[in-house]
C-alpha atoms as a PDB file:
ATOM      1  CA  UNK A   1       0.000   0.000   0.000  1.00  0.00           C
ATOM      2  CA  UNK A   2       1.742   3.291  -0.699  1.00  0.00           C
ATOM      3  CA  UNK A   3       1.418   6.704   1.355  1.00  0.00           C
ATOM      4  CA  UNK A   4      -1.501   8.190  -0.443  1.00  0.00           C
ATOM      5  CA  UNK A   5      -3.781   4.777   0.087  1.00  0.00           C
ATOM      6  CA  UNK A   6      -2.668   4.544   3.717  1.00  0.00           C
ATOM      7  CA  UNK A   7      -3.796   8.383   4.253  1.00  0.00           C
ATOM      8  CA  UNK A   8      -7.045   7.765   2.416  1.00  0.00           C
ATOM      9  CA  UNK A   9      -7.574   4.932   4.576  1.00  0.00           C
ATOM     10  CA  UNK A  10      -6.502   6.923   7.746  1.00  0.00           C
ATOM     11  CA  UNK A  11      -8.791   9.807   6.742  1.00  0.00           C
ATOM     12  CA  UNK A  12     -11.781   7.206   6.359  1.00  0.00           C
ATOM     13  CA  UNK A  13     -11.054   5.165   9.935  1.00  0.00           C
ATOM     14  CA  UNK A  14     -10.986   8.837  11.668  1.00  0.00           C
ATOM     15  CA  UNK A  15     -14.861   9.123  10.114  1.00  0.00           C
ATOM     16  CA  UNK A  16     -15.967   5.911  12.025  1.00  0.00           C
ATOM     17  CA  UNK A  17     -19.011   7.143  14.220  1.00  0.00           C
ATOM     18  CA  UNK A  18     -19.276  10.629  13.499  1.00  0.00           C
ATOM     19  CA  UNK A  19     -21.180  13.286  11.131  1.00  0.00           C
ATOM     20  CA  UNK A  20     -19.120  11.985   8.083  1.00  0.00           C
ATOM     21  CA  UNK A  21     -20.159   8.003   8.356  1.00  0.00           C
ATOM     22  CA  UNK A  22     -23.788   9.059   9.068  1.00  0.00           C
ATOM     23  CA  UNK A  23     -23.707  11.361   6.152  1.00  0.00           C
ATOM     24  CA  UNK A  24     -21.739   8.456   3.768  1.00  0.00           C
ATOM     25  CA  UNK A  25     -19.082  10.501   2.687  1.00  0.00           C
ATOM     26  CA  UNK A  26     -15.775   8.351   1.604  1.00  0.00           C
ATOM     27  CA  UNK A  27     -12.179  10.405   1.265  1.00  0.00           C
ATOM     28  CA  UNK A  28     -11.513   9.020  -2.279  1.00  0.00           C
ATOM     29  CA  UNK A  29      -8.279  10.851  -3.490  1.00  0.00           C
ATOM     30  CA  UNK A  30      -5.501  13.308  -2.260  1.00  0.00           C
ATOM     31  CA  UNK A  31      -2.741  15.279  -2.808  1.00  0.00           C
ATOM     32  CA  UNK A  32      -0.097  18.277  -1.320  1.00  0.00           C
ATOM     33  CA  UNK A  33      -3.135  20.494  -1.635  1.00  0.00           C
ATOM     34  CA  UNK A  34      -6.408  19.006  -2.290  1.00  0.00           C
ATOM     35  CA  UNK A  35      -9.038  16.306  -0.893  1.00  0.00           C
ATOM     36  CA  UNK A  36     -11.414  14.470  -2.582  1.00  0.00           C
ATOM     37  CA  UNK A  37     -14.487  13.108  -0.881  1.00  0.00           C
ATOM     38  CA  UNK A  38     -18.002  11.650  -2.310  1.00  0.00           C
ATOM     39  CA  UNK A  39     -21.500  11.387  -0.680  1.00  0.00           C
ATOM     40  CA  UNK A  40     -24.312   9.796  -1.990  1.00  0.00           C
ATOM     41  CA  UNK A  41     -27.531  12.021  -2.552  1.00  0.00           C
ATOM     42  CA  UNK A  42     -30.425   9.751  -1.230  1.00  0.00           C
ATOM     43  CA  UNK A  43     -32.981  10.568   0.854  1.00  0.00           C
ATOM     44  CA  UNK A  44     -31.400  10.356   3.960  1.00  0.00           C
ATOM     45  CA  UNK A  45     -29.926  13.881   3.041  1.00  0.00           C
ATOM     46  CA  UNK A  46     -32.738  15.398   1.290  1.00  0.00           C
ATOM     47  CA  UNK A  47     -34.850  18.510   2.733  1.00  0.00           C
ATOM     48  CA  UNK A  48     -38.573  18.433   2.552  1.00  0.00           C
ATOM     49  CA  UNK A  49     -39.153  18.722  -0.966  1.00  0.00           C
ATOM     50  CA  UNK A  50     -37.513  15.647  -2.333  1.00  0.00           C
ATOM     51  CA  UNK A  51     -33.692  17.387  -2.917  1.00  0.00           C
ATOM     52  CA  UNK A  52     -30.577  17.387  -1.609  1.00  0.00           C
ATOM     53  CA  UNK A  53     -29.800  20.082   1.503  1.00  0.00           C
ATOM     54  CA  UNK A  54     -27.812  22.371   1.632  1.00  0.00           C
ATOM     55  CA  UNK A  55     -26.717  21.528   5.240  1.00  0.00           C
ATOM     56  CA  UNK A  56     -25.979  17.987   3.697  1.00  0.00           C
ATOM     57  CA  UNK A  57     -23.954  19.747   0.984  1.00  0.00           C
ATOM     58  CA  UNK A  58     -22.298  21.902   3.716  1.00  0.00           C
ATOM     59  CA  UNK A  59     -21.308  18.983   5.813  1.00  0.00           C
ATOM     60  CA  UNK A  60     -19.445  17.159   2.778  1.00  0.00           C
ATOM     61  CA  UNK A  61     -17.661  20.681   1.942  1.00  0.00           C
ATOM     62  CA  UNK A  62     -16.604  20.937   5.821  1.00  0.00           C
ATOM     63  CA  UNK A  63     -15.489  17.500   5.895  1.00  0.00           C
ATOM     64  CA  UNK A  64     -13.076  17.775   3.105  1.00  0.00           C
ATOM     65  CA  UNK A  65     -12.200  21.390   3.761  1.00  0.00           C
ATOM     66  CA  UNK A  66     -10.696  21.143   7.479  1.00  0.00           C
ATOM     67  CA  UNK A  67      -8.393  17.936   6.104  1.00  0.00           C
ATOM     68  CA  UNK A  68      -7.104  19.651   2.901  1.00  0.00           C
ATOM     69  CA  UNK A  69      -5.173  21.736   5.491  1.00  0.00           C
ATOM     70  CA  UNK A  70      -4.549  19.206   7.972  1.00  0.00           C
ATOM     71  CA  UNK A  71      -2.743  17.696   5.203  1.00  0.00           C
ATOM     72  CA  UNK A  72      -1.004  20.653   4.734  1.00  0.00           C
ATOM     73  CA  UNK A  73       0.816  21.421   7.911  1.00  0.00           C
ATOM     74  CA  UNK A  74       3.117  19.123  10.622  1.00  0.00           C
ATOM     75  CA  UNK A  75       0.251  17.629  12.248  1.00  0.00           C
ATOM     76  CA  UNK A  76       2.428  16.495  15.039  1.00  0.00           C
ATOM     77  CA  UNK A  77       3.011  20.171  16.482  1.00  0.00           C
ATOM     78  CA  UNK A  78      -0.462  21.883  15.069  1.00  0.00           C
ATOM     79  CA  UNK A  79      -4.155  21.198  14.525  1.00  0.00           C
ATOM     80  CA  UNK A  80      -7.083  23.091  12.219  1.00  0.00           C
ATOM     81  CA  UNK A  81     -10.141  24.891  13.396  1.00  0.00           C
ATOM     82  CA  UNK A  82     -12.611  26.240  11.005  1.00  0.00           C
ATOM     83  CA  UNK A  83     -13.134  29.636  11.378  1.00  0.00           C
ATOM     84  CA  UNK A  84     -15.796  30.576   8.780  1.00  0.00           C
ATOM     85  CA  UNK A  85     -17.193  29.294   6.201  1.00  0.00           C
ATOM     86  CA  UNK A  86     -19.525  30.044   2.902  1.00  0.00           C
ATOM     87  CA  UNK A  87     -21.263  28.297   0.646  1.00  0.00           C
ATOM     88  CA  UNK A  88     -23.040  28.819  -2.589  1.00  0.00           C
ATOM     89  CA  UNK A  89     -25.499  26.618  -3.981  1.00  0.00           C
ATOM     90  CA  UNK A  90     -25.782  26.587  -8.080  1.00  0.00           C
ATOM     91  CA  UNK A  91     -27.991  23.505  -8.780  1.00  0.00           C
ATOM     92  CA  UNK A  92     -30.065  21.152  -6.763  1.00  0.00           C
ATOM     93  CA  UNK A  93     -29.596  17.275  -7.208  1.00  0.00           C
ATOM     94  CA  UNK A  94     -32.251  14.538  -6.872  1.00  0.00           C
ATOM     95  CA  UNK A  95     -29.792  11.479  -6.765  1.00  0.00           C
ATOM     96  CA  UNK A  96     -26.790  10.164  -7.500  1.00  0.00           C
ATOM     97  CA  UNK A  97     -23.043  11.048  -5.831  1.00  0.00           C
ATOM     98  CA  UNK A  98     -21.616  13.970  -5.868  1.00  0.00           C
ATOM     99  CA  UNK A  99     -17.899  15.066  -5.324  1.00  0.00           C
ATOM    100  CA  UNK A 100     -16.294  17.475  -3.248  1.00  0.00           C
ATOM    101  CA  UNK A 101     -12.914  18.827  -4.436  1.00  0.00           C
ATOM    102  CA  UNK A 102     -11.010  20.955  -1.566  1.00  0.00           C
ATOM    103  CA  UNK A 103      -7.774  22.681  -2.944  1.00  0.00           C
ATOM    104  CA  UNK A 104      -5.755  25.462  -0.982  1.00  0.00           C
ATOM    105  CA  UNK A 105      -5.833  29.017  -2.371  1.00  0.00           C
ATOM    106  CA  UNK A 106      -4.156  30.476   0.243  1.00  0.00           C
ATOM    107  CA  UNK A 107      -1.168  29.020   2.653  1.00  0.00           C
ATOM    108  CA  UNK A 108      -0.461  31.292   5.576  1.00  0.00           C
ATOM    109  CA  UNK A 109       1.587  30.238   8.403  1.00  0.00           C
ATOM    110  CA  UNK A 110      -1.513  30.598  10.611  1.00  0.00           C
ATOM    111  CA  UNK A 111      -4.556  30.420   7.872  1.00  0.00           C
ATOM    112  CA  UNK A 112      -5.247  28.631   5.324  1.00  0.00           C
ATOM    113  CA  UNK A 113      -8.341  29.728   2.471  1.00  0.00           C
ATOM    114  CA  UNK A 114      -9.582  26.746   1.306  1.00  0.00           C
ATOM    115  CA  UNK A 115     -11.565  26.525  -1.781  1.00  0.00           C
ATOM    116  CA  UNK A 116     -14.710  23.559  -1.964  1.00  0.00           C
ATOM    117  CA  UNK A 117     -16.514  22.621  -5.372  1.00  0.00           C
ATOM    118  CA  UNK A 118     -18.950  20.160  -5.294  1.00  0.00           C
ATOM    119  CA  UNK A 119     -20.206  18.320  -8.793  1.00  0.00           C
ATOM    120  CA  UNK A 120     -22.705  16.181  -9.767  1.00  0.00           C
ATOM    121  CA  UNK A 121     -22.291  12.355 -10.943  1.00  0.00           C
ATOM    122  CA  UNK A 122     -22.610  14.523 -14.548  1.00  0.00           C
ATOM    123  CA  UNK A 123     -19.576  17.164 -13.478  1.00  0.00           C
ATOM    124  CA  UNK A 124     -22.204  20.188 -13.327  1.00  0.00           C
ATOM    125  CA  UNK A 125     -21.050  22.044 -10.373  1.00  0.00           C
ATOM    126  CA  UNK A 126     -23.406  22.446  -7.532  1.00  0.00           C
ATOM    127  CA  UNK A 127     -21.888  24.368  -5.002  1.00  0.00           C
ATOM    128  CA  UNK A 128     -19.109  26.447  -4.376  1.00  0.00           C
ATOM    129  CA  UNK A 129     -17.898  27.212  -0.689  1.00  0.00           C
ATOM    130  CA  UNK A 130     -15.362  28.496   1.233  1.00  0.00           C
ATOM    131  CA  UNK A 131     -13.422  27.735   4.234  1.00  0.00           C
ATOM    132  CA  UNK A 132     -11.359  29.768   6.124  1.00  0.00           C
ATOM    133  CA  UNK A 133      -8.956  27.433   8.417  1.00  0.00           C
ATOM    134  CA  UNK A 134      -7.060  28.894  11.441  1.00  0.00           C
ATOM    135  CA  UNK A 135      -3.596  26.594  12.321  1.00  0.00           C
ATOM    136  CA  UNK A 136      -2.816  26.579  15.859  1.00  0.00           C
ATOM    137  CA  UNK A 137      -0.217  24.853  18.000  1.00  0.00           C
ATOM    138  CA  UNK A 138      -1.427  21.356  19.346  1.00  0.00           C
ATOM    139  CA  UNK A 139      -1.433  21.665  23.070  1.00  0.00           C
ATOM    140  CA  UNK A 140       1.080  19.230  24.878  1.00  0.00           C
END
């Protein structure tokens, strides 16, 4: 197994029993400065009217945000706390997976910008969000 599978399968143990299993979502490719996750779009994650909601989509963007920049840094001597976030939702989805694509923008020593597109099973993009990450030393 080489150091990219291990870390994907890292990133997916750490989801075991929180927000991210209940939710589905599945870290499914990496690199220096992105994160790839999926969720399926089922009802489960659906608002009232039959589509998928926007919390939902939030949560997915979150989820691959914060780790794009945990990634990024020595994660023995600091850890990552969202500090705000946005999101913009383009198109609504019925079904299917969609994909979350986190890439850094912006590498400060203490924040990181962090930006989240989200696409379809067809590539039409559905949202676009934002995270703004704050890096701060892990306490001994």
């Amino acid at each position: 197994m080489d150091k990219k599978e291990e870390l994907l399968l890292q990133l997916n143990k750490l989801c075991e029993n929180t927000l991210m299993e209940t939710l589905d979502i599945k870290y499914v490719d990496l690199g220096e400065d992105f994160l790839v996750a999926t969720m399926p779009v089922t009802s489960k994650v659906y608002q009232p009217t039959g589509i998928l909601n926007g919390g939902a989509t939030m949560a997915l963007a979150e989820s691959v945000g914060s780790p794009t920049s945990l990634l990024a840094i020595d994660r023995e001597k600091y850890d990552v706390r969202g500090i705000e976030f946005s999101a913009n939702h383009l198109r609504s989805v019925k079904e299917g997976i969609i994909t979350a694509t986190a890439k850094i923008v912006h590498k400060g020593r203490t924040i990181h910008l962090v930006e989240i597109k989200i696409r379809d099973d067809k590539n039409r993009l559905i949202s676009i969000c934002k995270i703004t990450n704050f890096i701060l030393l892990r306490r001994r």
